[in-house]
Protein backbone atom coordinates (compact mmCIF):
# COMPACT_ATOMS: atom_id res chain seq x y z
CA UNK A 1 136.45 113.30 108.97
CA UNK A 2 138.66 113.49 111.71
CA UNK A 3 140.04 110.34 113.65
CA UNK A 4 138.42 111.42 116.76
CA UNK A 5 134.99 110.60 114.68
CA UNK A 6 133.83 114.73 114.41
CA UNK A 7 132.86 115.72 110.37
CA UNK A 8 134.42 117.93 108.30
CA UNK A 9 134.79 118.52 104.80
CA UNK A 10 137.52 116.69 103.47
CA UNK A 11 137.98 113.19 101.26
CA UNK A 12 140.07 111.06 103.86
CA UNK A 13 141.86 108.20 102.52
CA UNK A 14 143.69 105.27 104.44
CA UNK A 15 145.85 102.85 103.21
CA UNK A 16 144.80 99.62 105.52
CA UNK A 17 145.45 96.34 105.52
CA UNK A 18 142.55 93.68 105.63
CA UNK A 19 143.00 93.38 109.49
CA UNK A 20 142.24 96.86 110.13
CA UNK A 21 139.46 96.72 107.61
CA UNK A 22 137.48 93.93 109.81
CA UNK A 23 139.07 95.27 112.84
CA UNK A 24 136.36 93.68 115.15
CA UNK A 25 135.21 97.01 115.71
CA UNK A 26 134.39 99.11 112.42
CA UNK A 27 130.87 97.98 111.05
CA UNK A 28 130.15 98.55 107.27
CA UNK A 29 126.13 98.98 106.03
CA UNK A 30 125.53 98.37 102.67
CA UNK A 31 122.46 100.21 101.79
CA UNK A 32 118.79 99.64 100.71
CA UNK A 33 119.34 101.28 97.30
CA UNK A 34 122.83 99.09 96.51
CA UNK A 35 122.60 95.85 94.49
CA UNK A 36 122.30 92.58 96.08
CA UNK A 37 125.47 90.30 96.15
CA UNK A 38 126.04 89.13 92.74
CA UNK A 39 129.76 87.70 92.34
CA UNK A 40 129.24 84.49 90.48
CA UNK A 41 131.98 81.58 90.44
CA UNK A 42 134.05 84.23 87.54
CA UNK A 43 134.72 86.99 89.67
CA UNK A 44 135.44 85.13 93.14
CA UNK A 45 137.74 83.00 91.66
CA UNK A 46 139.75 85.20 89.79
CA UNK A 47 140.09 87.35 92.83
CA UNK A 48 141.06 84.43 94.78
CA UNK A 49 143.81 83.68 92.30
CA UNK A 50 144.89 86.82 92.54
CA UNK A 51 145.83 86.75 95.88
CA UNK A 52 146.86 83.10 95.72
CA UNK A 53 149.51 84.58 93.19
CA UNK A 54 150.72 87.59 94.89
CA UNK A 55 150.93 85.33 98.91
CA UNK A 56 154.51 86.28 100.37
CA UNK A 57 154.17 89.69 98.88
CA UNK A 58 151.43 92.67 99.27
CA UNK A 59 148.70 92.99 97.00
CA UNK A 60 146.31 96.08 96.37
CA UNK A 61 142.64 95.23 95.97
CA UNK A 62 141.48 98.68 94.76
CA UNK A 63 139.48 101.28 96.22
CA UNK A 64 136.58 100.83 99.69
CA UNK A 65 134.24 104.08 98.62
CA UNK A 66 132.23 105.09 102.19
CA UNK A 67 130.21 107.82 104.31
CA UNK A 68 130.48 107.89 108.14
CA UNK A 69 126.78 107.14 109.27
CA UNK A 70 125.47 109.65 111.61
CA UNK A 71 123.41 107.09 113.67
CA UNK A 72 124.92 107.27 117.21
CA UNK A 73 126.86 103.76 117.69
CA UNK A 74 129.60 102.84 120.22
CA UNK A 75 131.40 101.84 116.67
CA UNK A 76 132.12 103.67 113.90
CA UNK A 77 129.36 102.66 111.02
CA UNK A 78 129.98 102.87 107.37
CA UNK A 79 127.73 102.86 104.54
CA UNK A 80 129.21 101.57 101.71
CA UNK A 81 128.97 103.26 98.38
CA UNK A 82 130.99 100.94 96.64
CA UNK A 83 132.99 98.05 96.79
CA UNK A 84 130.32 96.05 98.59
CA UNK A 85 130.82 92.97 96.22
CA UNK A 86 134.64 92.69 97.46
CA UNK A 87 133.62 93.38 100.73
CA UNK A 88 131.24 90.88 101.04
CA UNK A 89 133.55 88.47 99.14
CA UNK A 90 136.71 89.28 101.53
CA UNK A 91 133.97 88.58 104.48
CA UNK A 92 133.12 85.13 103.10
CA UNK A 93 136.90 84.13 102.50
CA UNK A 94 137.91 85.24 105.92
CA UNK A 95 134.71 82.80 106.87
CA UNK A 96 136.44 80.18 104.88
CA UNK A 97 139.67 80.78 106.66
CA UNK A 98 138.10 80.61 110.20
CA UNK A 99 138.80 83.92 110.97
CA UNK A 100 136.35 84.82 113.95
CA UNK A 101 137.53 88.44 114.76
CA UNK A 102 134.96 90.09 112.29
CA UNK A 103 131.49 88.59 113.19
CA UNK A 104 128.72 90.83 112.79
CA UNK A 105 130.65 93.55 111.16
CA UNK A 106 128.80 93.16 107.70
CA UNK A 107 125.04 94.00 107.51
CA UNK A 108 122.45 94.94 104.48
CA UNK A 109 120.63 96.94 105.18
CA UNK A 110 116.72 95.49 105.44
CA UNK A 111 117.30 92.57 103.67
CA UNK A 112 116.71 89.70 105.83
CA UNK A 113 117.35 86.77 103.57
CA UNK A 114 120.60 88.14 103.29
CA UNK A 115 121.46 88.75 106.88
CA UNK A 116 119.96 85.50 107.82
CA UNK A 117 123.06 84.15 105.33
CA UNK A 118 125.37 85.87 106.72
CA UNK A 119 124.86 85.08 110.34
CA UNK A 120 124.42 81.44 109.61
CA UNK A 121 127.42 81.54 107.92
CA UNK A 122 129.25 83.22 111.22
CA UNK A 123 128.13 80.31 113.00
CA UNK A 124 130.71 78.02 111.30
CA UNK A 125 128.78 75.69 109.18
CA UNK A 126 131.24 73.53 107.66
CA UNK A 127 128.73 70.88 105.34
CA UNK A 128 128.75 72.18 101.98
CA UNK A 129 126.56 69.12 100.54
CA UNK A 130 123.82 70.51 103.36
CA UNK A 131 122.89 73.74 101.13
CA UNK A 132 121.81 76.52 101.62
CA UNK A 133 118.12 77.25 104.03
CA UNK A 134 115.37 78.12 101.61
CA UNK A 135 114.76 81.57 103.62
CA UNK A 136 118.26 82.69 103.04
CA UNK A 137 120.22 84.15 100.28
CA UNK A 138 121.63 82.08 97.92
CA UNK A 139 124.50 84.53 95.62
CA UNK A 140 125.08 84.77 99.52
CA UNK A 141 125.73 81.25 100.23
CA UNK A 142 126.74 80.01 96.56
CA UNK A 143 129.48 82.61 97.14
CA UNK A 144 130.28 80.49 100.45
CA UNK A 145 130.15 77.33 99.17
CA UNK A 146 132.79 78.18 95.72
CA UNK A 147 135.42 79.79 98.58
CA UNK A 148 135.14 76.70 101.00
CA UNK A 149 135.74 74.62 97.46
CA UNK A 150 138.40 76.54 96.68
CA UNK A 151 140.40 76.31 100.01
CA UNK A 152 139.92 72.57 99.74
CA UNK A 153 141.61 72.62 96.55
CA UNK A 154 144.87 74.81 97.53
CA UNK A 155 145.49 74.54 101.55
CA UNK A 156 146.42 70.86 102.70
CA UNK A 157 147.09 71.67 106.28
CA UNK A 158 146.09 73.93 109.13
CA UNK A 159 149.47 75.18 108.96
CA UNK A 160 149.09 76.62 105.28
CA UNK A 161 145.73 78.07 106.27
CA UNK A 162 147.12 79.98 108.79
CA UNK A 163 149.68 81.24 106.51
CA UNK A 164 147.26 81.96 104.00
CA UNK A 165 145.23 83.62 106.54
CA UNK A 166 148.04 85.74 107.65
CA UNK A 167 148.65 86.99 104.48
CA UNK A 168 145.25 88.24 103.53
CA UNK A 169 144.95 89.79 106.88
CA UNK A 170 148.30 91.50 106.52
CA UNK A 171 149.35 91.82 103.17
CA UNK A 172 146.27 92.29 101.62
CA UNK A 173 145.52 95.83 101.29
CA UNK A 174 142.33 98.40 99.72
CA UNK A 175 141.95 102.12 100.23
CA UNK A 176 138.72 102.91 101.85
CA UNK A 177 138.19 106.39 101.12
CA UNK A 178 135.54 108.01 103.66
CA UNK A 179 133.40 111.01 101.40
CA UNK A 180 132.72 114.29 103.28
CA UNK A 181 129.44 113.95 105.40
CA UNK A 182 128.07 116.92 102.92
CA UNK A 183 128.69 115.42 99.41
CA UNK A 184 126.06 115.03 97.20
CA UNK A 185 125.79 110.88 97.12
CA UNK A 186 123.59 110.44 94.02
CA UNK A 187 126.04 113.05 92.26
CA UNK A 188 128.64 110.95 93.24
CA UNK A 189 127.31 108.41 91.68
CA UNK A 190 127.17 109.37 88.47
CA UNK A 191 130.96 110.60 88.43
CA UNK A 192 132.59 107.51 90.04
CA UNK A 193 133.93 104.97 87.96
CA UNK A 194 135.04 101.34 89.44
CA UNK A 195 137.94 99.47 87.31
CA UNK A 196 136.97 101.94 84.60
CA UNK A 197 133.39 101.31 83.84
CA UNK A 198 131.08 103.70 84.96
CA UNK A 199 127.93 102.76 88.17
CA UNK A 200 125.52 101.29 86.38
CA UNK A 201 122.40 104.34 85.88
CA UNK A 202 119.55 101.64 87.02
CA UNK A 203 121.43 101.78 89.95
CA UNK A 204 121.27 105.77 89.89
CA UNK A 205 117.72 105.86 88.93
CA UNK A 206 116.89 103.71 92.28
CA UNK A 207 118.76 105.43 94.73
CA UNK A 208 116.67 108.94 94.00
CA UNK A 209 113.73 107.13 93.80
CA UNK A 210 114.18 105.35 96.98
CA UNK A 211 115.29 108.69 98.55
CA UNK A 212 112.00 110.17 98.56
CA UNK A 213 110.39 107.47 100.43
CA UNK A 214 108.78 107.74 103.70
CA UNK A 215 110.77 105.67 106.09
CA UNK A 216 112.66 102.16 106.07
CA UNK A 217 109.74 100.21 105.56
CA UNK A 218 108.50 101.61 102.34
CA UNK A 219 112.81 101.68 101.35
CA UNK A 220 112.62 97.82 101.35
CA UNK A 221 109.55 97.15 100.01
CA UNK A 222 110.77 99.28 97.21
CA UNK A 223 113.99 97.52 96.70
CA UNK A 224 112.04 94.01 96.84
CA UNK A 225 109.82 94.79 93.96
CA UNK A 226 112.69 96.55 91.68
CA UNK A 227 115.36 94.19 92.29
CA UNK A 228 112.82 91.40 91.19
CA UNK A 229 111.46 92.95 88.06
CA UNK A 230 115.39 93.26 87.79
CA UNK A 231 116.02 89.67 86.71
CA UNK A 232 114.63 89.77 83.21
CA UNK A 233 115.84 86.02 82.57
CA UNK A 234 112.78 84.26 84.70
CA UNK A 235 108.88 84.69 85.64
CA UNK A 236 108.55 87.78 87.50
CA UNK A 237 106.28 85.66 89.89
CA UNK A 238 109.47 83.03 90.79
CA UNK A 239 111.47 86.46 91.82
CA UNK A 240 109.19 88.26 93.98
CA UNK A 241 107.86 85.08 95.98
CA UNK A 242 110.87 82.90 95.70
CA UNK A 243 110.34 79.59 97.80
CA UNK A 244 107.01 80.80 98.83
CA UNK A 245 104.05 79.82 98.16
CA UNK A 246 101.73 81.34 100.02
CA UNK A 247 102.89 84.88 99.28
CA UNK A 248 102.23 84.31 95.48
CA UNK A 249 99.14 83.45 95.64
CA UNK A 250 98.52 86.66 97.73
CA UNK A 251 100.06 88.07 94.81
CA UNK A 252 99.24 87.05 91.86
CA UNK A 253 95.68 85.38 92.62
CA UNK A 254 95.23 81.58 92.79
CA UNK A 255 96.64 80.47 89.35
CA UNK A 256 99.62 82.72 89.98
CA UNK A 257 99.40 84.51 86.57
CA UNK A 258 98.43 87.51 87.04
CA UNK A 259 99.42 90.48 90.16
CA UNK A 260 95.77 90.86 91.24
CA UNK A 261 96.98 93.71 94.42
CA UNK A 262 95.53 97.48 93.62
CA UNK A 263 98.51 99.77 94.61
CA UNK A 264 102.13 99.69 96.40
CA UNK A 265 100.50 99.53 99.98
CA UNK A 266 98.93 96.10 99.25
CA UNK A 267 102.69 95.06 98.28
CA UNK A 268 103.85 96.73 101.70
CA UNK A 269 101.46 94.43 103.55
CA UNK A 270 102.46 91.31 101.81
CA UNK A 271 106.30 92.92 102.05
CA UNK A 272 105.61 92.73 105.98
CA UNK A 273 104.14 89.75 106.58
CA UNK A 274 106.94 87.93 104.84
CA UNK A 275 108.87 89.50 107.95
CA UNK A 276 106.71 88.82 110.38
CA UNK A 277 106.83 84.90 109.45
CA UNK A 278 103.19 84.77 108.63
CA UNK A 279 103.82 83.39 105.25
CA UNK A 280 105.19 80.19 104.23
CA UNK A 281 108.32 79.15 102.87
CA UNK A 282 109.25 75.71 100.31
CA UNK A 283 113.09 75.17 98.83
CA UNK A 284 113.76 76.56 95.79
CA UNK A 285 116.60 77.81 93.66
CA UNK A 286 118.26 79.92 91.08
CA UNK A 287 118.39 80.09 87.15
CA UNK A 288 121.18 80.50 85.22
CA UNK A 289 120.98 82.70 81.95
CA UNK A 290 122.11 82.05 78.51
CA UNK A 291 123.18 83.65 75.18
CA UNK A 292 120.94 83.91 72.08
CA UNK A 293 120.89 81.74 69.23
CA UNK A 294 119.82 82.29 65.54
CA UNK A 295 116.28 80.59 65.10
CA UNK A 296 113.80 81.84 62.20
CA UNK A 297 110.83 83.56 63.57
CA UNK A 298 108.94 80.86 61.19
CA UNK A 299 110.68 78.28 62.47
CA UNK A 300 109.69 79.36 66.34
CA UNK A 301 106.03 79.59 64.96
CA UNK A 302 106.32 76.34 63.70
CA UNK A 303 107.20 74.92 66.60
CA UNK A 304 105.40 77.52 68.91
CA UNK A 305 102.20 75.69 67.14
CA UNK A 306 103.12 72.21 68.11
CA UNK A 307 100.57 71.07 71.53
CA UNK A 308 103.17 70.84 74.61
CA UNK A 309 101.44 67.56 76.10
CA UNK A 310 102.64 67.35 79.62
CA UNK A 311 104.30 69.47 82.21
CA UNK A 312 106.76 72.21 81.09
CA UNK A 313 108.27 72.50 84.20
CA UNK A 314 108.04 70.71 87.84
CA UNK A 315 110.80 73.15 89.71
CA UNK A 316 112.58 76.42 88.74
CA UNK A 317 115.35 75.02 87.13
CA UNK A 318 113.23 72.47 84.54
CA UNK A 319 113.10 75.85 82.35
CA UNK A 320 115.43 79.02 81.45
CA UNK A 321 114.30 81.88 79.94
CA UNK A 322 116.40 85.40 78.16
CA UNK A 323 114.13 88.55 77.54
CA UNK A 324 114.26 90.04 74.23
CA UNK A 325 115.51 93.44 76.06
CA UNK A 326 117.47 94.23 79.04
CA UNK A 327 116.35 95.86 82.42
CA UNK A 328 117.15 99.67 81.42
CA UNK A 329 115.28 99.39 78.38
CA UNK A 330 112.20 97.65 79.61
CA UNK A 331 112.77 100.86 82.62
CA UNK A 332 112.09 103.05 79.89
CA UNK A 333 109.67 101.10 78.16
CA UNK A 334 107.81 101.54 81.95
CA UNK A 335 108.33 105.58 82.29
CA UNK A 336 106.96 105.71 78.62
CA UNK A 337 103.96 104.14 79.33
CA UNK A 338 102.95 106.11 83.11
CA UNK A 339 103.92 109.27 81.14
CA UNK A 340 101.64 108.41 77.87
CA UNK A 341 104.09 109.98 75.61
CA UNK A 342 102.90 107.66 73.21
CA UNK A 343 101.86 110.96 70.53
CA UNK A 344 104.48 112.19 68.88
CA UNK A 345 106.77 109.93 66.61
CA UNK A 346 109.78 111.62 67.88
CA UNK A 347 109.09 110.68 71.57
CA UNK A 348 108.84 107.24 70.97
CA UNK A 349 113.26 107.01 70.37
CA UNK A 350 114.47 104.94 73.94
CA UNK A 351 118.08 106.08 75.20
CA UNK A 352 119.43 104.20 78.08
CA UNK A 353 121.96 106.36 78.03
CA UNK A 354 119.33 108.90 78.95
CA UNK A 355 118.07 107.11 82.15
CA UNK A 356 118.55 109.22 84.74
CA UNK A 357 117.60 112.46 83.34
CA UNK A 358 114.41 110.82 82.38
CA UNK A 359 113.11 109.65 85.41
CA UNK A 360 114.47 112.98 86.97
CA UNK A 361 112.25 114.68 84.35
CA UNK A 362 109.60 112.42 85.78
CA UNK A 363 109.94 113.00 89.76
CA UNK A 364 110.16 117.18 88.23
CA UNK A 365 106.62 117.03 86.87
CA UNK A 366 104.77 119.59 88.34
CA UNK A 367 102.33 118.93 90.95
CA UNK A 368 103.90 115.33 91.68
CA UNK A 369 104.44 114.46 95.26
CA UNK A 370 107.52 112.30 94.50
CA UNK A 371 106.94 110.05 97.57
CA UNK A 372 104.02 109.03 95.69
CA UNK A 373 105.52 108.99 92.34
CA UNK A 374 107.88 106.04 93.45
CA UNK A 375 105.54 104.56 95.01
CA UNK A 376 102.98 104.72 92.16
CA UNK A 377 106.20 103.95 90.27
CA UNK A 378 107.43 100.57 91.03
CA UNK A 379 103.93 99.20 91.62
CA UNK A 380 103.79 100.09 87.70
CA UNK A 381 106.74 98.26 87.46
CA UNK A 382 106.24 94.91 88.46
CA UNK A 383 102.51 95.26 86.89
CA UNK A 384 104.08 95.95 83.79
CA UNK A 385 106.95 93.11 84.06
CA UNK A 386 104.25 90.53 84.80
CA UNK A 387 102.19 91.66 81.46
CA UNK A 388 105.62 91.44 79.83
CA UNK A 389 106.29 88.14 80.60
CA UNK A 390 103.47 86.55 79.48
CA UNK A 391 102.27 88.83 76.63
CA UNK A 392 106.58 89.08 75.10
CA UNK A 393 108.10 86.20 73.22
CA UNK A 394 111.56 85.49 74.87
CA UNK A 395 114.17 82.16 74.30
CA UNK A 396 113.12 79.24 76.46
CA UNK A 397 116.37 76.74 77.15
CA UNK A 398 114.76 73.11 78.54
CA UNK A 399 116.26 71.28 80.97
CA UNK A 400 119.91 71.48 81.76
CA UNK A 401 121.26 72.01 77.61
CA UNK A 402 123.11 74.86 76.82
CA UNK A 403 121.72 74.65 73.37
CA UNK A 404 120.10 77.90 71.63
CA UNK A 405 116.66 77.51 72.99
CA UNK A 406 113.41 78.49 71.18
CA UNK A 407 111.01 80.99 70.65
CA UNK A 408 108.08 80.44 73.28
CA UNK A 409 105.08 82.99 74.23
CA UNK A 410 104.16 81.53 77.58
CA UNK A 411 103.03 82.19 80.57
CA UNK A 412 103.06 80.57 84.13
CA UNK A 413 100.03 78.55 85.93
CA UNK A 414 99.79 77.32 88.81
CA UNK A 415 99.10 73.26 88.39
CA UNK A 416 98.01 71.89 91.73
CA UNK A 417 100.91 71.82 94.53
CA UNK A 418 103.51 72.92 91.28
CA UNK A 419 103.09 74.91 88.05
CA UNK A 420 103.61 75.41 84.39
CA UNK A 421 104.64 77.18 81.76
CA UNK A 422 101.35 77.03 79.20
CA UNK A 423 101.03 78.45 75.76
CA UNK A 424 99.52 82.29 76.13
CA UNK A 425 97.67 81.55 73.29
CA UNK A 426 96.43 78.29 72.96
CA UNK A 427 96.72 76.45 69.52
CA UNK A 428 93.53 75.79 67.15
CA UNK A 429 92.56 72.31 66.10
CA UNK A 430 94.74 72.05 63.44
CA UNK A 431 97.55 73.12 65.73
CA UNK A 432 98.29 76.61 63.76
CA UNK A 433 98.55 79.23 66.27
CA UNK A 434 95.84 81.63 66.01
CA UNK A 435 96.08 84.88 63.87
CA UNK A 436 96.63 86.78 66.88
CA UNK A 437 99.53 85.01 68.05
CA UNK A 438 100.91 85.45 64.57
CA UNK A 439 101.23 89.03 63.94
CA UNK A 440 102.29 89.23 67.80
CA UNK A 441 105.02 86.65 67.69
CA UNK A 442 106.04 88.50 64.03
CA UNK A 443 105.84 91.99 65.91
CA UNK A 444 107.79 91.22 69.02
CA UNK A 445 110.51 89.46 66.68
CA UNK A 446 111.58 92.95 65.47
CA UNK A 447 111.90 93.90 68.90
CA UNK A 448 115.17 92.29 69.63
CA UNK A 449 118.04 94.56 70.98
C-alpha cells in the first residue's frame, strides 16, 4: 500500500505510537468472522501493569495485523485481522483516561450489542455501580468497568492522569502491519502465530464458512448462532436469547427446551427482528466457568437420583455448568453427524487438529452449493448443541462455591415468568433413576476429554 492510499503488493509496516494509531482519523473494523471481545480481568490487568511499569520509558505492545478496506470512505478503514483484543482494550483505557480524540474510530462489524457498548461508553459514563444496559455487551463493558477500577487505584490527581495519558499516547508503541490487498486472508490465518500460539482453527473453520454467505445479513446471523453454541459452559438457550425473553420462546417453543424453528431462514427472521426492536429485552448476566473435580460416576448417580424439591435456579448466575468436551470437538462431533460417517470403525477417530481440512472436505463435496452448506450447517449446529445439553451429563457448580460441582443430566424449563433446570429423566418412586438414565449417565462418563 502506498501512503497516498493506491494498492500494491507489498507487506507495509509502521512503527506508530498510540496517538497515531487513534489518530482521530484512521477507523479500524473488526470483522463478522473475528471473536467477540473476550479479555477477562487476567489479561487487562497484566497489560495495564505492563505499561504502568515501563511509564517514563517506551514500551512495545506487539504486532496490529490489517487489510486496507476497499469500501470508498473519506478515512482510511482497516479490518483487523488480529490484535482486536488489544485494540479494543487500548480503546477502553484511553476511555478511562478521558481521551476524546478517538470516538467512533472502533466498530464490529454487525454486532449491535457491541457497538451499542461502545458508543455508550464514548459518551463518558462515569457510574460504575450503574452497570451495564441489558441490550449491550457485557466482556464490552466488564472490560470498562476493571480499567476505570484500576485508574482509581493508581492515579490520585488529574495531573498524574494526564501524565499517564501522555505516556500511552506517546510512548506506547505496536506495529500495525497492513497485508497486500491480494493475500489470501484465510491462508493467512493458518500461518500467523500471535505471542507464539497459533489462531485458534474454530476461528479458521468460521471465516470460510462465513465467506460463502450471501450478503451481511446472513454473515451475522451466522456469527450469532456459532458464537453461542460457542460457550459450551451454559444452556445454549441463555446464549442465543440472552436477556430476552420473547426471542426464546420464538425459539425454542413455550417451555424453552427445545429449538422448535425448521431451517437457518427462520433463525434469520428472529436474527432481524432482534434488530428491528420488535422483541423484548429483561437484565441478565454472565457465567463464569470452572475446573473439574474428581466425583465417582456412582456417586453422581447417587445423588443424580435424589428428587431436587424446589427451584434450581431463579437467574443465570444461581447455576454453572462445564461440558464434558470443548467447542472443536463437539464441531466435529457436528460434521460427523451431517456427513453420516458413522460406518466404518476407522472414521469414527476425532482430530481437532484436523479441523479445517475437515470441514474443507465438507464445503468440497460434490454437488454442494456451499452457501447452503453453511447455512444448512450452523442451523445443525445449534440443533445439535441444544440436544447436547440436555441429553449430555456435564458438572453443575450451585450458587456462588467454587467447589467441584456434580454430575447432573438436566435440562432447562421454562417455570412461569423464570425457569429451571429439571432432571431429563425424572426419578422413579423409589428415587433410583431409571435404567435408561443409567447406562446413559455410565456411557457419557467415558466420554470425558
Amino acid at each position: 500500500m502506498t501512503h497516498d492510499g493506491a494498492q500494491d503488493d507489498a507487506l507495509r509496516p509502521e512503527l506508530l505510537a498510540i496517538g497515531k494509531v487513534f489518530d482521530g482519523r484512521s477507523r479500524y473494523l473488526v470483522p463478522i468472522y473475528q471473536r467477540n471481545y473476550a479479555w477477562q480481568a487476567e489479561q487487562i490487568e497484566q497489560m495495564l501493569d505492563d505499561l504502568w511499569d515501563a511509564k517514563g520509558n517506551y514500551y512495545f505492545l506487539g504486532n496490529l495485523i490489517v487489510t486496507r478496506s476497499q469500501a470508498s470512505s473519506a478515512f482510511p478503514v482497516y479490518e483487523v485481522i488480529d490484535g482486536q483484543q488489544r485494540l479494543t482494550t487500548l480503546y477502553l483505557l484511553l476511555r478511562g483516561l478521558e481521551h476524546h480524540g478517538h470516538t467512533g474510530c472502533l466498530q464490529y462489524e454487525s454486532r449491535p450489542r457491541a457497538m451499542a457498548a461502545l458508543d455508550h461508553i464514548a459518551q463518558a459514563p462515569s457510574d460504575l455501580a450503574a452497570g451495564e444496559p441489558p441490550a449491550e455487551d457485557h466482556a464490552i463493558w466488564q472490560g470498562h468497568r476493571i480499567i476505570k477500577q484500576y485508574l482509581a487505584r493508581h492515579l490520585k490527581s488529574q495531573n498524574e492522569q494526564k501524565l499517564y495519558r501522555d505516556f500511552v499516547l506517546a510512548h506506547t508503541q505496536v506495529v500495525r502491519i497492513t497485508l497486500p490487498a491480494k493475500i489470501d486472508v484465510n491462508r493467512y490465518f493458518e500461518i500467523m502465530n500471535t505471542r507464539g500460539q497459533q489462531l485458534q482453527q474454530v476461528d479458521i473453520v468460521k471465516a470460510r464458512l462465513m465467506a460463502h454467505l450471501g450478503n451481511e445479513v446472513e454473515r451475522a446471523c451466522f456469527a450469532w448462532i456459532w458464537d453461542a453454541c460457542a460457550q459450551m459452559d451454559a444452556y445454549v438457550q441463555m446464549t442465543l436469547s440472552r436477556g430476552n425473553t420473547e426471542l426464546r420462546s420464538q425459539i425454542f417453543g413455550k417451555d424453552w427446551s427445545f429449538l422448535c424453528l425448521k431451517d437457518f431462514d427462520d433463525l434469520l427472521e428472529c436474527h432481524q427482528n432482534i434488530h428491528s426492536g420488535q422483541t423484548h429485552s429483561e437484565p441478565t448476566s454472565s457465567r463464569p466457568s470452572h475446573g473439574y473435580g474428581a466425583l465417582e460416576i456412582d456417586a453422581a448417580i447417587e445423588a443424580y437420583a435424589k428428587p431436587t424439591g424446589a427451584k434450581e435456579a431463579q437467574d443465570e448466575n444461581a447455576a454453572r455448568f462445564q461440558s464434558i468436551i470443548d467447542f472443536p470437538f463437539f464441531l466435529l462431533h457436528v460434521l460427523k453427524l451431517i456427513m453420516q460417517e458413522g460406518a466404518s470403525e476407522n472414521e469414527g477417530i476425532l482430530d481437532d487438529k484436523r479441523l479445517v481440512k475437515r470441514f474443507d472436505e465438507f464445503l468440497e463435496v460434490k454437488g454442494r452449493d456451499k452457501r447452503e452448506g453453511a447455512r444448512q450447517l450452523v442451523f445443525h449446529l445449534l440443533r445439535y448443541r441444544n440436544l447436547f445439553d440436555n441429553y449430555v451429563i456435564k458438572r453443575e457448580f450451585i450458587g456462588a462455591t467454587d467447589d467441584d460441582g456434580d454430575w447432573s443430566l438436566r435440562m432447562l424449563k421454562k417455570d412461569k415468568d423464570s425457569f429451571q433446570y429439571v432432571n431429563t429423566y425424572p426419578a422413579t418412586e423409589n428415587n433410583a433413576p431409571d435404567t435408561a438414565s443409567l447406562r446413559l449417565l455410565r456411557l457419557q462418563s467415558m466420554l470425558r476429554v
